[in-house]
C-alpha atoms as a PDB file:
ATOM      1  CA  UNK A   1       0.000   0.000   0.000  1.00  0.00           C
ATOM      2  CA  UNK A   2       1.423   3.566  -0.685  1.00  0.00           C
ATOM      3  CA  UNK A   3       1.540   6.247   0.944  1.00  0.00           C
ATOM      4  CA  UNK A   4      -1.731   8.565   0.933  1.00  0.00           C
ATOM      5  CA  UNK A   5      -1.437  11.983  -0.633  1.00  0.00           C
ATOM      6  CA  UNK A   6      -5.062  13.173   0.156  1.00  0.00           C
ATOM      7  CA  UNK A   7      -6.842  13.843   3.646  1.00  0.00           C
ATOM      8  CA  UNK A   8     -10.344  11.659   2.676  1.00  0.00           C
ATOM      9  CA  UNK A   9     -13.575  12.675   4.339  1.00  0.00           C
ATOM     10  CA  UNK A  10     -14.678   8.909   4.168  1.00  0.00           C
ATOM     11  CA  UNK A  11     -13.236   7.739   7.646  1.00  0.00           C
ATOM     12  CA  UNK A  12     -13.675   3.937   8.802  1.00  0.00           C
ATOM     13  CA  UNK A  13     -15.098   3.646  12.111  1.00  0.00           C
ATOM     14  CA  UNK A  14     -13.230   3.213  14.948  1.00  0.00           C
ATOM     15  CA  UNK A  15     -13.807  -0.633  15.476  1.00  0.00           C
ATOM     16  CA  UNK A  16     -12.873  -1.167  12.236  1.00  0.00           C
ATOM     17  CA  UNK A  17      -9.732   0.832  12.980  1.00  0.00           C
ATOM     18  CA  UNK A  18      -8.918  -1.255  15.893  1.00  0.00           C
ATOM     19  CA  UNK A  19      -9.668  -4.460  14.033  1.00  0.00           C
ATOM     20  CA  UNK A  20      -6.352  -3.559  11.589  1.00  0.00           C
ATOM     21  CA  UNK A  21      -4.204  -6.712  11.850  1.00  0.00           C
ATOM     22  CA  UNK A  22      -0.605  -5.472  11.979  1.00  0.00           C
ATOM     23  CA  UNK A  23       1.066  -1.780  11.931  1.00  0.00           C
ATOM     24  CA  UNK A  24      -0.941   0.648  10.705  1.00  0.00           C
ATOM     25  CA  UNK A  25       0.060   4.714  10.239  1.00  0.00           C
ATOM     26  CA  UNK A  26      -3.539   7.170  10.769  1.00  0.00           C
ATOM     27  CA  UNK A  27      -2.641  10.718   9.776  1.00  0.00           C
ATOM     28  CA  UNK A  28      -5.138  13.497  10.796  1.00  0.00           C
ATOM     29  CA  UNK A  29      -5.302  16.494   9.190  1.00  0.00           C
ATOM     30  CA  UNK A  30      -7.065  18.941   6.163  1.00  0.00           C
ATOM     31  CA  UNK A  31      -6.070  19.449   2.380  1.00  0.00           C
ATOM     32  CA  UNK A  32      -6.137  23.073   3.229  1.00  0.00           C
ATOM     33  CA  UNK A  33      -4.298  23.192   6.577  1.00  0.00           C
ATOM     34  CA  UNK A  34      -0.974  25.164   6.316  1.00  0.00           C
ATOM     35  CA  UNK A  35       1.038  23.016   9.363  1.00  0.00           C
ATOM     36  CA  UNK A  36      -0.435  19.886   7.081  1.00  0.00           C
ATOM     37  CA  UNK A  37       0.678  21.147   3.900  1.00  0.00           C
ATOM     38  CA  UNK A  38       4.169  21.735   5.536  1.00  0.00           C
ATOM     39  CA  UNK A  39       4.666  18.611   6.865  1.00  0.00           C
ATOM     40  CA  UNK A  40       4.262  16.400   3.862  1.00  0.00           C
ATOM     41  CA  UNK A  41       7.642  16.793   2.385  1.00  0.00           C
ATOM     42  CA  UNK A  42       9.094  15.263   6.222  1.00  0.00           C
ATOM     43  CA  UNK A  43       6.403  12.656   5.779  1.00  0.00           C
ATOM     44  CA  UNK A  44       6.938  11.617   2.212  1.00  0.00           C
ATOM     45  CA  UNK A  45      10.263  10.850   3.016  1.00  0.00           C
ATOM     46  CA  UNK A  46       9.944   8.775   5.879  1.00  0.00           C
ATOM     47  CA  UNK A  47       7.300   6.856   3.874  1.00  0.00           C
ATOM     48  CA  UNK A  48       9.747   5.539   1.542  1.00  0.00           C
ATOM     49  CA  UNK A  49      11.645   3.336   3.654  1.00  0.00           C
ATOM     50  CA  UNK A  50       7.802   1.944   4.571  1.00  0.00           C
ATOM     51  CA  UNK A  51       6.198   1.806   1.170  1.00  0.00           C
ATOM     52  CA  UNK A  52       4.337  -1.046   2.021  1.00  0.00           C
ATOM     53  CA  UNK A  53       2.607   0.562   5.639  1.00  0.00           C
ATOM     54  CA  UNK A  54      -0.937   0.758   5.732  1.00  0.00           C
ATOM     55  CA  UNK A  55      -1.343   4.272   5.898  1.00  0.00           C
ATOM     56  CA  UNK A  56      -4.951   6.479   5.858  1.00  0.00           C
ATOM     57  CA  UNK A  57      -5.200   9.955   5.574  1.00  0.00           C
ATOM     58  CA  UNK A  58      -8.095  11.164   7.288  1.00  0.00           C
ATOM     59  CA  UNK A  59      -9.837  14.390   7.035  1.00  0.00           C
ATOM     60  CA  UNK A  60     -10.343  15.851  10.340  1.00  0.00           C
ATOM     61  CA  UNK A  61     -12.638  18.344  11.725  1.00  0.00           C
ATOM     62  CA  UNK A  62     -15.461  19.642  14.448  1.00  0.00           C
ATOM     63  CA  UNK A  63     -17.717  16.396  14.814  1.00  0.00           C
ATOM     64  CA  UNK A  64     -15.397  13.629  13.121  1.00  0.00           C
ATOM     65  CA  UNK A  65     -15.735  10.772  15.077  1.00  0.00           C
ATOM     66  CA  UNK A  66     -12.351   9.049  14.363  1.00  0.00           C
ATOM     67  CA  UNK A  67     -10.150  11.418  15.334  1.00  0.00           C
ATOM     68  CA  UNK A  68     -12.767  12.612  18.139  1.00  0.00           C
ATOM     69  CA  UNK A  69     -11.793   9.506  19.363  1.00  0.00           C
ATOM     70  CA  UNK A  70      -8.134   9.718  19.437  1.00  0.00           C
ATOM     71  CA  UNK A  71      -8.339  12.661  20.809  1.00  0.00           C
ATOM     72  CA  UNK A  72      -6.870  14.762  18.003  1.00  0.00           C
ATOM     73  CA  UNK A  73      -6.662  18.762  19.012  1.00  0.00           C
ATOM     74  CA  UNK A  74      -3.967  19.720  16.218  1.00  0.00           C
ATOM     75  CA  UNK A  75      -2.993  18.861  12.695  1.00  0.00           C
ATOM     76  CA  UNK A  76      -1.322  16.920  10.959  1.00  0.00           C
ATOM     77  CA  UNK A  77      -1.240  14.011  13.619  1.00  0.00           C
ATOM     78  CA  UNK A  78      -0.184  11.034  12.993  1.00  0.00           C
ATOM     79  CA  UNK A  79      -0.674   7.572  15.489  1.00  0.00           C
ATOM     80  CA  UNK A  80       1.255   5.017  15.172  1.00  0.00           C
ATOM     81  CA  UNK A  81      -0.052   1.652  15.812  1.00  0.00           C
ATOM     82  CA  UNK A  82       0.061  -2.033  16.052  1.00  0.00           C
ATOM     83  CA  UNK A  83      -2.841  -4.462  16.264  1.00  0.00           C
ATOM     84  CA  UNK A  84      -5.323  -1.855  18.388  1.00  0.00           C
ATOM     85  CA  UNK A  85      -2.265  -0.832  20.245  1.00  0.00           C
ATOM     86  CA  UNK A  86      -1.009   3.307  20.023  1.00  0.00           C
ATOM     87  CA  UNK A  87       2.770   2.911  19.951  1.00  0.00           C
ATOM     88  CA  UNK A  88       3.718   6.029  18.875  1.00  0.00           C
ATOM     89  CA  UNK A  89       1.733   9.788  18.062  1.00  0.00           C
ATOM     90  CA  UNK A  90       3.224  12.806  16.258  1.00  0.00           C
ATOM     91  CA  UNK A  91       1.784  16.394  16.347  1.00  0.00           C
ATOM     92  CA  UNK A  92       2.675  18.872  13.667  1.00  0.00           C
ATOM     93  CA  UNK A  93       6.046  16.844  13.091  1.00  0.00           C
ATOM     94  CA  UNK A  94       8.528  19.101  11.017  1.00  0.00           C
ATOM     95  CA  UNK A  95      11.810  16.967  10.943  1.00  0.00           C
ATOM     96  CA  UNK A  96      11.952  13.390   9.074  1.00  0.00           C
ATOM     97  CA  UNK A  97      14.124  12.030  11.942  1.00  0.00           C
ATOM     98  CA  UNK A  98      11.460  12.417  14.232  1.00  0.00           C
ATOM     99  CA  UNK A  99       8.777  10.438  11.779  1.00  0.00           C
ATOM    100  CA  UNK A 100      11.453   7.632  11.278  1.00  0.00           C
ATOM    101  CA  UNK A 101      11.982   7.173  14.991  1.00  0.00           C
ATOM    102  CA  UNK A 102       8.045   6.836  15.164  1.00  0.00           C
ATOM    103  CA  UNK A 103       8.249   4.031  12.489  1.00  0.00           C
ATOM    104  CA  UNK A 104      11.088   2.458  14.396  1.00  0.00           C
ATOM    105  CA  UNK A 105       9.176   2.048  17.300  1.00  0.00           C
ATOM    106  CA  UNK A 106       6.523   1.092  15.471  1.00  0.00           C
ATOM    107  CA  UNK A 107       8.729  -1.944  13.542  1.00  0.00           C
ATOM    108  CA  UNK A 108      10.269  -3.142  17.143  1.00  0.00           C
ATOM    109  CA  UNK A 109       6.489  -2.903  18.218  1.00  0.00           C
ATOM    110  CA  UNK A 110       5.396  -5.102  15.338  1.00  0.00           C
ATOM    111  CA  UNK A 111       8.456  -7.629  15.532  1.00  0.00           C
ATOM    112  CA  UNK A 112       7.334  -8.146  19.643  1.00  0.00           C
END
């Protein structure tokens, strides 16, 4: 699976979520946000070395239920997760370092 490009306004719900077998990368945010929009390059490039991650790209907003609940104040976030599990969350990341040490945790978390 590669990674998402677009924030989609057609969010699973939250069981389904936390029926995802395996890691799993949820990224809340907007198409229009600014911090979202200057995040992606960081993002984009931590994806590559995890091309195959399941990744969704979820719109966010006043009344969303997904990231209602996970609790999501700012964007972009991302949550990092294995098998219902949060392992890892990012708000408004700006450094690719900082996204790869996510997915590191995330790959020790998987490997456990």
């Amino acid at each position: 699976m590669a990674m998402a490009t677009e924030y989609t306004p057609d969010a699973p719900a939250r069981a389904d979520v936390d029926a995802f077998a395996g890691p799993s990368v949820i990224e809340f945010g907007t198409n229009w946000c600014g911090y979202c929009k200057a995040a992606q390059p960081a993002i984009a490039q931590a994806f590559k070395d995890h091309a195959d991650m399941r990744h969704l790209k979820i719109e966010d907003g006043s009344g969303r239920p997904l990231g209602r609940s996970f609790r999501v104040k700012l964007w972009p976030t991302l949550i990092f997760m294995v098998n219902r599990r949060e392992v890892a969350r990012l708000v408004r990341p700006n450094d690719v370092s900082e996204i790869r040490d996510a997915f590191a945790l995330l790959d020790q978390a998987s490997s456990a």
